[in-house]
C-alpha atoms as a PDB file:
ATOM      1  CA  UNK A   1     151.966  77.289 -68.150  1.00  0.00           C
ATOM      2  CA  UNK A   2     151.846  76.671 -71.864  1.00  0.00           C
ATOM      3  CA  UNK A   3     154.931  78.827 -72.493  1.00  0.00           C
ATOM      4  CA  UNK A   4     157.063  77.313 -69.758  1.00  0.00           C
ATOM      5  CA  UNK A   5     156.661  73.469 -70.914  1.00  0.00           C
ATOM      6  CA  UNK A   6     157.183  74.727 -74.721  1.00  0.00           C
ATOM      7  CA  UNK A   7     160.544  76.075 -73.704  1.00  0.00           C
ATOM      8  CA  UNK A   8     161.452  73.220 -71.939  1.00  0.00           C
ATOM      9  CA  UNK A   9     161.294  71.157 -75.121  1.00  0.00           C
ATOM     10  CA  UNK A  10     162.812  73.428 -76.971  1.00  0.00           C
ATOM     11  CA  UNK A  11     166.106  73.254 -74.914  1.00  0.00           C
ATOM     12  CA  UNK A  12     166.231  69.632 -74.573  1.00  0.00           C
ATOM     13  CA  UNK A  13     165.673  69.267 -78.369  1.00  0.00           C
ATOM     14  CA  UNK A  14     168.472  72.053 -79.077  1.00  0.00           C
ATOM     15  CA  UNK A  15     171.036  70.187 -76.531  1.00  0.00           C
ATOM     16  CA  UNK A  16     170.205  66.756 -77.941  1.00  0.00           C
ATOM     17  CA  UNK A  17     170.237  67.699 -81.351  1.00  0.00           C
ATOM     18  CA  UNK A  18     173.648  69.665 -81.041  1.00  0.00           C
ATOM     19  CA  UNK A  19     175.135  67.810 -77.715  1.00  0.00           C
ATOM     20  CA  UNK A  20     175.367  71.137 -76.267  1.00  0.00           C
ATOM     21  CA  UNK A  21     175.948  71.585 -72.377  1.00  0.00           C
ATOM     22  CA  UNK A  22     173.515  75.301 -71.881  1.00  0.00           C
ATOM     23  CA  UNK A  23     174.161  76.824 -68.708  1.00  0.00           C
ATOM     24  CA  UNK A  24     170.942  78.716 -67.811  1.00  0.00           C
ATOM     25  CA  UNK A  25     170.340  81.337 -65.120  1.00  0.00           C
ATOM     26  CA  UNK A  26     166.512  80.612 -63.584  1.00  0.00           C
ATOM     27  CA  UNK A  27     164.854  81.406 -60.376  1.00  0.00           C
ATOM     28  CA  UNK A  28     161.852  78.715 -61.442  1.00  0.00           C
ATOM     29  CA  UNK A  29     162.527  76.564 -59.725  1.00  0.00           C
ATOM     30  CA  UNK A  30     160.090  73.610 -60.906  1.00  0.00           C
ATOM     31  CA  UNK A  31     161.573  74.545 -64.807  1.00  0.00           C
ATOM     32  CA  UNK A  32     165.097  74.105 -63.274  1.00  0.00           C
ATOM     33  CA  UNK A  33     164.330  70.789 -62.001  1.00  0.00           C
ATOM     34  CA  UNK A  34     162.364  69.621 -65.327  1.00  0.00           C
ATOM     35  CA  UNK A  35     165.199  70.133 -67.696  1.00  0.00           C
ATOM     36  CA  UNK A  36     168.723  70.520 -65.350  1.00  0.00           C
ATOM     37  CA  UNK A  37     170.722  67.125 -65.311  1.00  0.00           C
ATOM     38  CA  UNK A  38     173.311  69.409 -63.214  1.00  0.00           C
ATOM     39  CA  UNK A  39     172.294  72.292 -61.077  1.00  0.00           C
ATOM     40  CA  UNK A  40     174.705  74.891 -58.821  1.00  0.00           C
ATOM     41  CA  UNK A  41     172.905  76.813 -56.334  1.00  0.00           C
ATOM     42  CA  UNK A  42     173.665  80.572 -55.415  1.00  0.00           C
ATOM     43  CA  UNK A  43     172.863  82.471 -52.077  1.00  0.00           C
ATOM     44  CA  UNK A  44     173.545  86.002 -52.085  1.00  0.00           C
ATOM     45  CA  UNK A  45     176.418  85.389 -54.742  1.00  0.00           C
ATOM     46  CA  UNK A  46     177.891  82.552 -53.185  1.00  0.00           C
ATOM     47  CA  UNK A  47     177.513  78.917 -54.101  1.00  0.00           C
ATOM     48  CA  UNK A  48     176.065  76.852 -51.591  1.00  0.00           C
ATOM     49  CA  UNK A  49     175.417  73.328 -53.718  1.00  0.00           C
ATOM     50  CA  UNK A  50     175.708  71.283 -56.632  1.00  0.00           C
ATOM     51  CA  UNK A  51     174.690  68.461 -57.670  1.00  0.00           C
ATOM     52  CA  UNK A  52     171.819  66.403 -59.258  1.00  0.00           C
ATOM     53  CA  UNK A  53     168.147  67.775 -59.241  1.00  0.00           C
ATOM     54  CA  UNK A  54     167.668  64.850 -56.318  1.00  0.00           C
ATOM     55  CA  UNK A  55     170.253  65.987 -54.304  1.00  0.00           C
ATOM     56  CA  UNK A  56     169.612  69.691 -54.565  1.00  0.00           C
ATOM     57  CA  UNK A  57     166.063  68.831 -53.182  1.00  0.00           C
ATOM     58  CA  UNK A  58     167.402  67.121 -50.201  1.00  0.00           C
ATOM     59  CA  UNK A  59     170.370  69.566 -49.469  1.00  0.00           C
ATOM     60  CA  UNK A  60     170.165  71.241 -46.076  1.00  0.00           C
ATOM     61  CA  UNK A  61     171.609  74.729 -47.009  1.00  0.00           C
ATOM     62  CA  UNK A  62     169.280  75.220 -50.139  1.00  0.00           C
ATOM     63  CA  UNK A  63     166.429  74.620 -48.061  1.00  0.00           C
ATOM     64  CA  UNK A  64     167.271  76.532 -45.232  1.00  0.00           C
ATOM     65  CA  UNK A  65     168.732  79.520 -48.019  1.00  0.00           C
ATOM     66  CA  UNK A  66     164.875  79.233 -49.987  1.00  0.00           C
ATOM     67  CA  UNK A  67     162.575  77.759 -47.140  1.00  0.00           C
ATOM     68  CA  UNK A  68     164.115  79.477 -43.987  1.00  0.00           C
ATOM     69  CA  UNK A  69     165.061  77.892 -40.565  1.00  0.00           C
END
């Protein structure tokens, strides 16, 4: 949507502009991997991964947390 791109490009000009690290809370998870350079993943209040957009893709316990077994 519109909306979602439009804030994406607001928070990448506001952390280049400033050199700001944001730490944003989002279940989206196609916004997350447009603007993240860093992402942690949560399960039920526990952390299960970090790590690049790439490597959250292809980590075994965020799919099986989000897609199932």
């Amino acid at each position: 949507p519109y909306e979602t791109i439009k804030l994406m490009e607001l928070i990448k000009r506001i952390k280049e502009k400033f050199g700001l690290t944001i730490f944003l809370i989002e279940h989206h998870m196609q916004f997350v991997m447009g603007i993240c350079e860093r992402i942690m993943v949560m399960d039920f209040g526990i952390q299960i991964a970090e790590g690049t957009p790439q490597e959250i893709q292809k980590n075994p316990k965020v799919i099986r947390a989000y897609l199932g077994e």
